[in-house]
Protein backbone atom coordinates (compact mmCIF):
# COMPACT_ATOMS: atom_id res chain seq x y z
CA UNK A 1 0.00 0.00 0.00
CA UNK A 2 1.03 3.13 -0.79
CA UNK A 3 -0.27 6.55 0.65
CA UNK A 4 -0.15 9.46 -1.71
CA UNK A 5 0.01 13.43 -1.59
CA UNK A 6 -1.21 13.79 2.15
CA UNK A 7 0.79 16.03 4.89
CA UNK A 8 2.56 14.21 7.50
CA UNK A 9 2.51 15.47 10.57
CA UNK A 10 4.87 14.11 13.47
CA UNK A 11 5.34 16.45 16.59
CA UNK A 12 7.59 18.32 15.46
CA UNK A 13 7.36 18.78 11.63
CA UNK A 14 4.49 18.64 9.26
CA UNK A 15 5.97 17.78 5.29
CA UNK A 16 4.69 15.97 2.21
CA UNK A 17 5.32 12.41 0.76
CA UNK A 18 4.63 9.57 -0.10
CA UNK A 19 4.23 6.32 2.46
CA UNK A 20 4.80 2.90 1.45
CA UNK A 21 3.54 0.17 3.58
CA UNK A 22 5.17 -3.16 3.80
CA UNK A 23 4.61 -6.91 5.94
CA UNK A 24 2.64 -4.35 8.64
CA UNK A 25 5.50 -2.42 8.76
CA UNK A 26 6.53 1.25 6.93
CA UNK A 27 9.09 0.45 4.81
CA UNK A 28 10.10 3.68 3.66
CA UNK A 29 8.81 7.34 3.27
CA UNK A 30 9.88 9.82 -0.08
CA UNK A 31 8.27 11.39 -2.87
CA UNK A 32 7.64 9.51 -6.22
CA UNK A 33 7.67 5.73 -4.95
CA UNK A 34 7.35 3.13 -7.50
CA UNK A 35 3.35 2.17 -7.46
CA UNK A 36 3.56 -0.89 -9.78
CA UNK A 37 1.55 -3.50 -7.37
CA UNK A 38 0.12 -1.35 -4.84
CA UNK A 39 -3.19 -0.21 -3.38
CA UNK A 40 -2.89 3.49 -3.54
CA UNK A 41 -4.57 6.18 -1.70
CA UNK A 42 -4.23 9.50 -2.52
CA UNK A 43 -4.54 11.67 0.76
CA UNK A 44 -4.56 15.13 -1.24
CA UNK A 45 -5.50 18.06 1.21
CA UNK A 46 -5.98 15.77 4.13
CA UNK A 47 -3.47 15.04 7.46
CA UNK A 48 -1.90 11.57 7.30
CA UNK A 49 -0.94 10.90 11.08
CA UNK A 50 0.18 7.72 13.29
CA UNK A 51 -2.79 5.94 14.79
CA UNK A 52 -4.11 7.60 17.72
CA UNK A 53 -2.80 5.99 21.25
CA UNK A 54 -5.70 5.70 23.90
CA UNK A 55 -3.77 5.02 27.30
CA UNK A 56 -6.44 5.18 29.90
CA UNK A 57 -9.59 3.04 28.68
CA UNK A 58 -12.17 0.94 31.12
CA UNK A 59 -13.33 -2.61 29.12
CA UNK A 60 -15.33 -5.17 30.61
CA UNK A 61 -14.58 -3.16 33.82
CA UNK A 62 -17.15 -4.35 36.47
CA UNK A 63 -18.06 -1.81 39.31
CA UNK A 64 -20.33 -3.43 41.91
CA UNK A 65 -23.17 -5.06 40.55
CA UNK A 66 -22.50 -3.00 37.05
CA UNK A 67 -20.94 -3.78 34.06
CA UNK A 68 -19.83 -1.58 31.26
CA UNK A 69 -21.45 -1.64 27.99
CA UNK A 70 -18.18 -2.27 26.60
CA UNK A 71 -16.08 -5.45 25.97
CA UNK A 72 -13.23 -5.84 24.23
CA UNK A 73 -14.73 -6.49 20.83
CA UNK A 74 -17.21 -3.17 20.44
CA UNK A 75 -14.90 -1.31 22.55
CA UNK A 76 -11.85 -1.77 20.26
CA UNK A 77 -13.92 -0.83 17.00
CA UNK A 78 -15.33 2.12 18.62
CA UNK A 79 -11.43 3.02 19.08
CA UNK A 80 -10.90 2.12 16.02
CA UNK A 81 -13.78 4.09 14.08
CA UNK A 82 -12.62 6.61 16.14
CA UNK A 83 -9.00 6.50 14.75
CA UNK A 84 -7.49 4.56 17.28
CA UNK A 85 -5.14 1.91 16.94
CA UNK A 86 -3.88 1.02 20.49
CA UNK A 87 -4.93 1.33 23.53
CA UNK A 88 -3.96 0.27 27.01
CA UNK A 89 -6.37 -0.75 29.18
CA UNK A 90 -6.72 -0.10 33.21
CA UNK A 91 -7.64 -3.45 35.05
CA UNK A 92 -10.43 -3.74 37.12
CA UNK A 93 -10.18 -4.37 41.12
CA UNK A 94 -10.45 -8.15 41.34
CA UNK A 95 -10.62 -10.49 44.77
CA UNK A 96 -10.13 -9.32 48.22
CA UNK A 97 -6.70 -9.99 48.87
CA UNK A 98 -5.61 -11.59 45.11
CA UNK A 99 -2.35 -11.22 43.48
CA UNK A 100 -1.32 -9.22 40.69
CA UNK A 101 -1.81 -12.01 37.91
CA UNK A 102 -5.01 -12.69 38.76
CA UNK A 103 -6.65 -9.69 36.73
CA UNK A 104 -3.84 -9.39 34.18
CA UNK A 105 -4.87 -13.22 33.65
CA UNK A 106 -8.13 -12.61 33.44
CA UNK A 107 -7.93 -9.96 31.45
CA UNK A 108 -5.61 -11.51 29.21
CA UNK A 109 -8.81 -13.92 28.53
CA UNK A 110 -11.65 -11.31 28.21
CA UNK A 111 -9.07 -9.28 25.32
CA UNK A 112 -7.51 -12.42 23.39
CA UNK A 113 -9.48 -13.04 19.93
CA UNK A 114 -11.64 -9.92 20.87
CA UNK A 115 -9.28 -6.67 20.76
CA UNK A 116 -10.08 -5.49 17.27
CA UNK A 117 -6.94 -3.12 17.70
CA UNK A 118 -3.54 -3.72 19.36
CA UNK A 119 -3.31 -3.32 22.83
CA UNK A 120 -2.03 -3.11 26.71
CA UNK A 121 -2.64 -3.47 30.11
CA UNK A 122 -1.83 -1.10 33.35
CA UNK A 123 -1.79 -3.67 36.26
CA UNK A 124 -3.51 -2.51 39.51
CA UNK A 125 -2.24 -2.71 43.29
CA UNK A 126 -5.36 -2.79 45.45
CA UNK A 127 -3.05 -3.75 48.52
CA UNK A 128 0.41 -4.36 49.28
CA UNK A 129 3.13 -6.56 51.03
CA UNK A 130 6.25 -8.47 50.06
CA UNK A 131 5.10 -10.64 47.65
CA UNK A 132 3.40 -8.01 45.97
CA UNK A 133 6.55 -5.94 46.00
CA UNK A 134 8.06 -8.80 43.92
CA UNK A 135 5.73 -9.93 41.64
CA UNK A 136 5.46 -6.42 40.91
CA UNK A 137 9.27 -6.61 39.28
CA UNK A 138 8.49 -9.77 37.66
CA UNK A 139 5.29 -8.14 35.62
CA UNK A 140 7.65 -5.56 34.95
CA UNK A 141 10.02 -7.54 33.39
CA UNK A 142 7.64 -9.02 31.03
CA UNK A 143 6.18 -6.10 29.45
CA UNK A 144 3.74 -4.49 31.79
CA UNK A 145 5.67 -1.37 33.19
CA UNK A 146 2.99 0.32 34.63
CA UNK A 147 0.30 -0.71 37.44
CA UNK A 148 -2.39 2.10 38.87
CA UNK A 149 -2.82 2.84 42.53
CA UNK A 150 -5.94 5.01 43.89
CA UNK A 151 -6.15 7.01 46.59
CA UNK A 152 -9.63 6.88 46.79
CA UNK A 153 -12.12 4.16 46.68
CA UNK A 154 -11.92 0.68 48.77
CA UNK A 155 -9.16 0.00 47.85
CA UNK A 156 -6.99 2.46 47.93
CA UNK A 157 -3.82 2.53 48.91
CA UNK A 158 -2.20 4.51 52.58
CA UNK A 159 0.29 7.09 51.90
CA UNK A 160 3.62 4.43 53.61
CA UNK A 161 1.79 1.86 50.76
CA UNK A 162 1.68 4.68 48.02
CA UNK A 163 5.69 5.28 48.71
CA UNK A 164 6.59 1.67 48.54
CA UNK A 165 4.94 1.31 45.41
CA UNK A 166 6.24 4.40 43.93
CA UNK A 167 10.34 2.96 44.69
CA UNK A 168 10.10 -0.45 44.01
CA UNK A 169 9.05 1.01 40.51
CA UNK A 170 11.78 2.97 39.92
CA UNK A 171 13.87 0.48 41.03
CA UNK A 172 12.83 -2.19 38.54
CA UNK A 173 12.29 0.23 35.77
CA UNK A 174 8.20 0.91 35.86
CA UNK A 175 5.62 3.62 35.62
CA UNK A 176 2.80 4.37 38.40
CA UNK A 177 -0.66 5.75 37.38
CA UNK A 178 -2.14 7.43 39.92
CA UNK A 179 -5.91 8.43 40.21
CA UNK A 180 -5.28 11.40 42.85
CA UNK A 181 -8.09 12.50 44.97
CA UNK A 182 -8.67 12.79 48.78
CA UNK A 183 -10.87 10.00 50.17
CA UNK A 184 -11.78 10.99 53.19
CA UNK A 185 -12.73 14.74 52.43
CA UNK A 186 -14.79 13.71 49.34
CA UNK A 187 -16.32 10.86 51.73
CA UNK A 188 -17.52 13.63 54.28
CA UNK A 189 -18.77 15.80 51.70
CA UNK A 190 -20.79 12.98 50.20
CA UNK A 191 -22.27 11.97 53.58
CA UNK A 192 -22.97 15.77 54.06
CA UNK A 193 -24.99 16.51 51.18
CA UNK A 194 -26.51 13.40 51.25
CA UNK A 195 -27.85 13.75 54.86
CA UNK A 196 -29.23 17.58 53.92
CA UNK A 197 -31.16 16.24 51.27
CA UNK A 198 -29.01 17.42 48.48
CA UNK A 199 -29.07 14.32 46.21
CA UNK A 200 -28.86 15.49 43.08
CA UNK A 201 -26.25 15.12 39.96
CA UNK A 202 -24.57 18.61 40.73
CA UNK A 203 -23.41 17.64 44.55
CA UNK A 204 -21.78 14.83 42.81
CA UNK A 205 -19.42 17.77 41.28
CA UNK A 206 -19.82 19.75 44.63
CA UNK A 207 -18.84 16.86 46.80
CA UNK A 208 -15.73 16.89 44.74
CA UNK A 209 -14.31 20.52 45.27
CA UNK A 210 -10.97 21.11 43.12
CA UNK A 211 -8.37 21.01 46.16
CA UNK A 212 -9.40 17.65 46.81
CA UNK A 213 -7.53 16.84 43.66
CA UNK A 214 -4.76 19.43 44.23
CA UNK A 215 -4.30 18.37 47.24
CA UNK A 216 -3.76 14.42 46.42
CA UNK A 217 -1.62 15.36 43.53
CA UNK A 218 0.49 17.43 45.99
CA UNK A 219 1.24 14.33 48.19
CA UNK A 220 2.10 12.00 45.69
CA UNK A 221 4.18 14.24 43.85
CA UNK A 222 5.67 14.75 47.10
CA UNK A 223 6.01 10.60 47.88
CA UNK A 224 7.65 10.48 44.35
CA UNK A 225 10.21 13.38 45.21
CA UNK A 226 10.75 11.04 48.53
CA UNK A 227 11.12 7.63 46.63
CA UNK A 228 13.99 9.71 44.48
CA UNK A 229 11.81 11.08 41.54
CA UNK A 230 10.17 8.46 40.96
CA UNK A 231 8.58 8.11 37.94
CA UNK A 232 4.49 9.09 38.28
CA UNK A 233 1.60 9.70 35.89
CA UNK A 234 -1.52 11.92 37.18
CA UNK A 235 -4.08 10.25 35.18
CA UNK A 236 -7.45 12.22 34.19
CA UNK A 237 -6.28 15.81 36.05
CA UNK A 238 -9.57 18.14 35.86
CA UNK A 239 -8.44 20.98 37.54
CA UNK A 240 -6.08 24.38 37.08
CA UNK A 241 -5.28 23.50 40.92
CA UNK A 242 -4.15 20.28 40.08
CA UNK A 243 -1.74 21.55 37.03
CA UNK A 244 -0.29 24.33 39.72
CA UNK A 245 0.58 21.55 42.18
CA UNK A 246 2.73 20.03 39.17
CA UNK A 247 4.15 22.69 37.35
CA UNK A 248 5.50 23.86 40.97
CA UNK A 249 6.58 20.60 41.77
CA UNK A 250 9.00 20.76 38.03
CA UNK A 251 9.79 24.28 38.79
CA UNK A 252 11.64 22.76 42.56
CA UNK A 253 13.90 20.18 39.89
CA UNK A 254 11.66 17.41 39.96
CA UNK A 255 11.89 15.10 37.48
CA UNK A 256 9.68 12.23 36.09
CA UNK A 257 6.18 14.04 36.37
CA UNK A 258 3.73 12.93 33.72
CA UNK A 259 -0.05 14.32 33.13
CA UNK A 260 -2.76 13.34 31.87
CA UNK A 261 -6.13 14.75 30.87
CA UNK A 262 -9.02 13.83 29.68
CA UNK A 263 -11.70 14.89 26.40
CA UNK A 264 -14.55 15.96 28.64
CA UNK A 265 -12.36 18.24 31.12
CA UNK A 266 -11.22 20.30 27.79
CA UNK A 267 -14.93 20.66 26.36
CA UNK A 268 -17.57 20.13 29.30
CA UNK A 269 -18.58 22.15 32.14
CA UNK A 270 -21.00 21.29 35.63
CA UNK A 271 -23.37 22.98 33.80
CA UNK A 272 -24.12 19.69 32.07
CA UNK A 273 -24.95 18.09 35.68
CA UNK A 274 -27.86 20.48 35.97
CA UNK A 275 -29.33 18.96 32.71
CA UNK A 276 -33.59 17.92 33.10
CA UNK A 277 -34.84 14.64 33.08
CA UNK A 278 -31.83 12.97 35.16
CA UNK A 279 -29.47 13.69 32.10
CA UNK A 280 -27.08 14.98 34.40
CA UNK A 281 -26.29 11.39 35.60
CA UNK A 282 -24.54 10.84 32.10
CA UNK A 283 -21.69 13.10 33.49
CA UNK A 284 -21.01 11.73 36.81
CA UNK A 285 -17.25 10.13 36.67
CA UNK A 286 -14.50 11.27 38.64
CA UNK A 287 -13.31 13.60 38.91
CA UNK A 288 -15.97 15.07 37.96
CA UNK A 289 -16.43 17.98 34.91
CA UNK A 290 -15.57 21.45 36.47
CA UNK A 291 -15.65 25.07 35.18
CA UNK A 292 -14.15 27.14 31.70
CA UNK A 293 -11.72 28.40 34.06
CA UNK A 294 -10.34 25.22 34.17
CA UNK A 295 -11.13 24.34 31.02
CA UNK A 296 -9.00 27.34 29.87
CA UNK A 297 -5.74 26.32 31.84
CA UNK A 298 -5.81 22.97 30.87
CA UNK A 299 -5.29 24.08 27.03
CA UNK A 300 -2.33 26.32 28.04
CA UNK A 301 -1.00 23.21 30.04
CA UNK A 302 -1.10 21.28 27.07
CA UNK A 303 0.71 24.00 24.62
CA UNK A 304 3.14 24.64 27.47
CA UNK A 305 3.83 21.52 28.11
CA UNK A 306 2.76 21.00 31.28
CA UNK A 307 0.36 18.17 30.02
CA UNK A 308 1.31 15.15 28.05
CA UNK A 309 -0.85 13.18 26.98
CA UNK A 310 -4.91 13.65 26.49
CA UNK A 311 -7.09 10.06 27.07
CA UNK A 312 -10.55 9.17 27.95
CA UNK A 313 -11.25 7.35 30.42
CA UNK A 314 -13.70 5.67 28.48
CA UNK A 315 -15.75 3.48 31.19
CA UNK A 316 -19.06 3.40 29.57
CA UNK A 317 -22.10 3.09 31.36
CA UNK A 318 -25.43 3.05 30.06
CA UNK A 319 -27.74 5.90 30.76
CA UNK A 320 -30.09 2.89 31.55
CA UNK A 321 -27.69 1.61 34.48
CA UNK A 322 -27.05 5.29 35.87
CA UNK A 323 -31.10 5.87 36.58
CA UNK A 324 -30.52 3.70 39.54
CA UNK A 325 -29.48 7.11 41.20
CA UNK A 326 -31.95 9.61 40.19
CA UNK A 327 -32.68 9.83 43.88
CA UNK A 328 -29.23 9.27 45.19
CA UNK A 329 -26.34 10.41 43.14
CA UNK A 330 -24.08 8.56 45.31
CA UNK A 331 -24.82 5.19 44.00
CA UNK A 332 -24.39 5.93 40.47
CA UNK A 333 -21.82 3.91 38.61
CA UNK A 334 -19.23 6.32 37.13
CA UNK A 335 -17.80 6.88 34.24
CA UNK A 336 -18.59 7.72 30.43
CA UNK A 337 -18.01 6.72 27.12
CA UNK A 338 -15.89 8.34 24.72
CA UNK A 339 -13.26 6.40 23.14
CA UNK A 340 -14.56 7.27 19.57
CA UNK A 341 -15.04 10.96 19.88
CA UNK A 342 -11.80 11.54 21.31
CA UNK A 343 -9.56 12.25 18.07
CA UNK A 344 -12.36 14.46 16.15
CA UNK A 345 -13.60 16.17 19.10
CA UNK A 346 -9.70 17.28 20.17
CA UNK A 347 -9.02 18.20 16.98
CA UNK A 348 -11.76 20.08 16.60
CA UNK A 349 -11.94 21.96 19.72
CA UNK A 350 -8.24 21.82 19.72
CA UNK A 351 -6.33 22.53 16.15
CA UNK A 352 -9.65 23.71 14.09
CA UNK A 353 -9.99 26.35 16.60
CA UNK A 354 -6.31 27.08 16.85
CA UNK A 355 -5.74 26.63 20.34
CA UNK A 356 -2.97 23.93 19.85
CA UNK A 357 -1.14 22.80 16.56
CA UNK A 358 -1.61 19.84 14.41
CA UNK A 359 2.09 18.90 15.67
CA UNK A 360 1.05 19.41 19.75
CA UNK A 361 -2.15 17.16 18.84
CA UNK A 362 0.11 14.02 17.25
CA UNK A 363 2.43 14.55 20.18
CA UNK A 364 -0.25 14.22 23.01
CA UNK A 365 -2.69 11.98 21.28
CA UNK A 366 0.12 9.67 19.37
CA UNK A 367 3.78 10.17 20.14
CA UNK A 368 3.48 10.99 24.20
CA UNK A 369 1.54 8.20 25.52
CA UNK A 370 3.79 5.54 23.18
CA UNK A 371 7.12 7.36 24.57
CA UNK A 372 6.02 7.18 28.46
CA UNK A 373 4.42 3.87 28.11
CA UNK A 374 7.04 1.96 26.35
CA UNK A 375 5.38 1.40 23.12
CA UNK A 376 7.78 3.67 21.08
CA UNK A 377 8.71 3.93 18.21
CA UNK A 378 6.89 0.67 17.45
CA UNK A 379 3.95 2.65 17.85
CA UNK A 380 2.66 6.79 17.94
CA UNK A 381 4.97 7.86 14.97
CA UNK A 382 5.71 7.32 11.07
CA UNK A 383 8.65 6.26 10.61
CA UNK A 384 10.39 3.66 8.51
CA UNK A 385 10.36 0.12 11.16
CA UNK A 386 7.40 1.40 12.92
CA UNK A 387 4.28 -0.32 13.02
CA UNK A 388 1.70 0.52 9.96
CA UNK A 389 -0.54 2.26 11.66
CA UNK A 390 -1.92 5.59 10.14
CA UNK A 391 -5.18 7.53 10.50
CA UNK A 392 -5.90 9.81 7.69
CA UNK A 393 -8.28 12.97 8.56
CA UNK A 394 -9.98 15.15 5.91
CA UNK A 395 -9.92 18.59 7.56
CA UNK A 396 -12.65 20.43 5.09
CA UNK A 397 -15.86 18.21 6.55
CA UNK A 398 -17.61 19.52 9.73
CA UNK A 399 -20.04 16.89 10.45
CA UNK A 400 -22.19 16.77 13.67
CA UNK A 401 -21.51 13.70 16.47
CA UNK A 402 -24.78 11.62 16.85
CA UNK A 403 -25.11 8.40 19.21
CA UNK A 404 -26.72 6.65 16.07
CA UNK A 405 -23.20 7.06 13.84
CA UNK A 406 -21.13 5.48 16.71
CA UNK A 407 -20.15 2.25 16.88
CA UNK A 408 -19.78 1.10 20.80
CA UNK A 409 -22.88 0.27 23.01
CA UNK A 410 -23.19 2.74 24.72
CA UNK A 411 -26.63 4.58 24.16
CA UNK A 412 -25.73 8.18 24.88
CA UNK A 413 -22.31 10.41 23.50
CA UNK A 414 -21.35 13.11 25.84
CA UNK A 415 -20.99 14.93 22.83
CA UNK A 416 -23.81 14.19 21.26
CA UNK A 417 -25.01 17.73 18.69
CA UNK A 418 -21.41 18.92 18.79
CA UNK A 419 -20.40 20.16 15.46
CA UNK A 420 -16.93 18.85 14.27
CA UNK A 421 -14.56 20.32 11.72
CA UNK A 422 -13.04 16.96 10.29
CA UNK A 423 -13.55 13.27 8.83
CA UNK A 424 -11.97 10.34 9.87
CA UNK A 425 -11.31 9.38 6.14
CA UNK A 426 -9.25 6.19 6.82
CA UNK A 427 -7.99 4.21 9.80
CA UNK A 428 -4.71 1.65 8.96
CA UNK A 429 -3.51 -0.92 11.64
CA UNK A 430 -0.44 -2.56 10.77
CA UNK A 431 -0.60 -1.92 6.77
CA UNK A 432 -4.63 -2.93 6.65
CA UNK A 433 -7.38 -1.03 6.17
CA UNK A 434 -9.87 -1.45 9.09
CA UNK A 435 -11.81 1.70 9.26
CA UNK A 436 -12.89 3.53 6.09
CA UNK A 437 -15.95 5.82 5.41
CA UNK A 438 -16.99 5.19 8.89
CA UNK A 439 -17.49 1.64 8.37
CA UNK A 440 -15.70 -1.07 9.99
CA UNK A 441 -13.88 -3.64 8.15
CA UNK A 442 -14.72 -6.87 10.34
CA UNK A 443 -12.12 -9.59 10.47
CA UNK A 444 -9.74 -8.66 8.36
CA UNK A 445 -6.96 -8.35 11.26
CA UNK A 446 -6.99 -8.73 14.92
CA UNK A 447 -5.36 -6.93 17.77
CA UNK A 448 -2.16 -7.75 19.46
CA UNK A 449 -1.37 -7.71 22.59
CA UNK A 450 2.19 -5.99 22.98
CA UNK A 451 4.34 -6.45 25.57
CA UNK A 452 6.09 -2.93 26.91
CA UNK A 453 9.71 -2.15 27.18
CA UNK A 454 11.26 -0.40 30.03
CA UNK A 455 12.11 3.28 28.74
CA UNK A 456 13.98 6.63 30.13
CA UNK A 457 11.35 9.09 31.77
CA UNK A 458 12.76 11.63 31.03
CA UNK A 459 11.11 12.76 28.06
């Protein structure tokens, strides 16, 4: 296959050429390549850019007595309509008291034959002692480098826990995602509002308050620093409080600080919790959506720098399972879908609006999340030995996102009536067509499951 006449954009330099496409592979990239043999699309006026990396998604994740809408199978070709091509997926909790390899087992099951698209794994730590400590090396050592600890929810993890964690990482050469809020304040403003009456959708963001992020991401930046810089990722940061804690944590010479945010905290507000007829309930996740204030540092984070990488969080829900908490917002399972909007709706909001370049959006949505999660260069760049995987977007189309032109199960988009400036023309995982015209190309490759090399933080 060759690719014809588009722009190439990597995230630094945007140039035209030709791509030829070889054993899954790019075998080379120059102008006037031979086409005798080939499949050959010409990509005149549009962006031809790696496929998308999604490295914070929720599949067959079971909360309680819910499960998301979501497997494997129509989760990956939602990615993958989407533009897509890897993602690396956040294990559920599993047992009381179970090792490590249970869920990456487990998961290993619910994924093989069903990933559409190529794919991950973060590990989770849900408690902690020696054995832990070493099996966390030996995951390590075999390709999955990073494993989540929360600081909220049952099973989060005490602050002597947290630092353990955070060294034996370093030591053996991992990553740790961190989902940073403070339990118990969010805990007593839950039981508050919930004992005044005040049950619904907007005291879930209430209950929430922006320091209680900004103040977990302050401690574990701070357990890091302790544990000799080690090497931690704020996943899903909502707030400009949050970002502060950060960039003056980099400012003091720290090192190894990575952030992520999310689709929904650079587009949606709490206005959307205030919504009639229990639509609000769509929106609860944490943390939860905040304010354009926000909204408005977060972009400057991202062209300053100060944010790497943008995900989803896609832990979808049905509208259907969240009425369980029309009268109680409390017991609403959270989380939303989004893993298919994320590439138009960024690029949209983000470089058809001008607020970041076409280069800053390959370098947070592609080349970022490959580089801190040991998936580079196979993957999030085009370049000759890298993986085939290219997503080519036609710029000139503004086309408006509708639940009934997705392609997961979900039955509500969070974005649903938003007008976006740009097509997904074409999605390519290694060398095949699997995504054109919106349609999905069933069976004609499957996902892989790749195993993750140790890399150097310091991007």
């Amino acid at each position: 296959m060759i690719i014809k006449n588009g722009l190439i954009v990597s995230e630094q330099n945007t140039y035209k050429a030709d791509i030829l496409l070889k054993d899954e592979k790019i075998e080379c990239i120059g102008n006037n390549i031979a086409e005798e043999g080939h499949e050959i699309i010409d990509a005149e006026g549009k962006y031809v850019i790696p496929g998308a990396i999604d490295v914070h998604t929720h599949m067959n994740l079971i909360a309680g007595k819910y499960t998301t809408v979501d497997d494997f199978y129509s989760g990956t070709i939602a990615a993958a309509c989407g533009g897509t091509t890897t993602i690396v997926d956040h294990l559920g909790f599993g047992p009381k008291g179970c090792n490590l390899s249970h869920q990456i087992n487990k998961y290993h099951e619910l994924a093989h034959d069903k990933a559409m698209i190529d794919y991950s794994f973060h590990g989770v730590v849900q408690h902690l002692n020696d054995k832990i400590l070493d099996e966390l090396e030996h995951h390590v050592n075999n390709g999955i480098i990073s494993f989540k600890v929360y600081m909220t929810y049952n099973n989060k993890l005490s602050d002597d826990k947290l630092y353990r964690v955070l060294k034996k990482m370093k030591q053996v050469g991992g990553i740790v995602p961190v989902h940073a809020e403070n339990d118990q304040v969010i805990n007593y403003f839950r039981a508050k509002y919930k004992s005044q009456g005040k049950i619904t959708p907007i005291y879930h963001a209430k209950s929430r308050p922006n320091n209680t992020e900004s103040e977990a991401i302050g401690r574990i930046l701070n357990l890091a620093k302790l544990a000799g810089d080690a090497p931690v990722y704020i996943v899903h940061l909502s707030t400009k409080e949050g970002l502060i804690e950060v960039k003056e944590a980099r400012k003091r010479g720290q090192k190894n600080i990575f952030v992520e945010t999310c689709t929904q905290y650079l587009t949606l507000t709490q206005e959307e919790y205030k919504k009639d007829n229990f639509e609000g309930l769509k929106y609860i996740m944490a943390p939860p959506l905040r304010t354009k204030k926000d909204i408005d540092f977060l972009w400057d984070g991202i062209n300053q720098g100060d944010i790497q990488t943008i995900g989803t969080d896609h832990c979808p829900f049905s509208f259907r399972q969240k009425l369980i908490a029309k009268n109680d917002f409390t017991i609403a399972p959270g989380g939303g879908p989004g893993v298919e909007e994320r590439v138009s709706v960024i690029f949209s909001e983000g470089v058809s609006k001008g607020k970041i370049s076409i280069n800053k959006f390959v370098e947070v949505m592609c080349t970022n999340p490959s580089k801190i999660y040991g998936l580079y260069p196979k993957k999030g760049v085009i370049q000759p030995g890298s993986d085939a995987d290219i997503v080519i977007i036609n710029p000139n189309i503004e086309q408006e996102i509708k639940i009934k032109d997705l392609h997961g199960n979900s039955d509500y988009s969070m974005y649903e009536g938003l007008k976006v400036k740009c097509k997904i023309d074409r999605v390519i995982l290694r060398g095949t067509t699997i995504v054109k015209e919106n349609k999905f190309l069933s069976n004609r490759i499957k996902g892989k499951f790749i195993k993750r090399k140790k890399v150097n933080k310091n991007l």
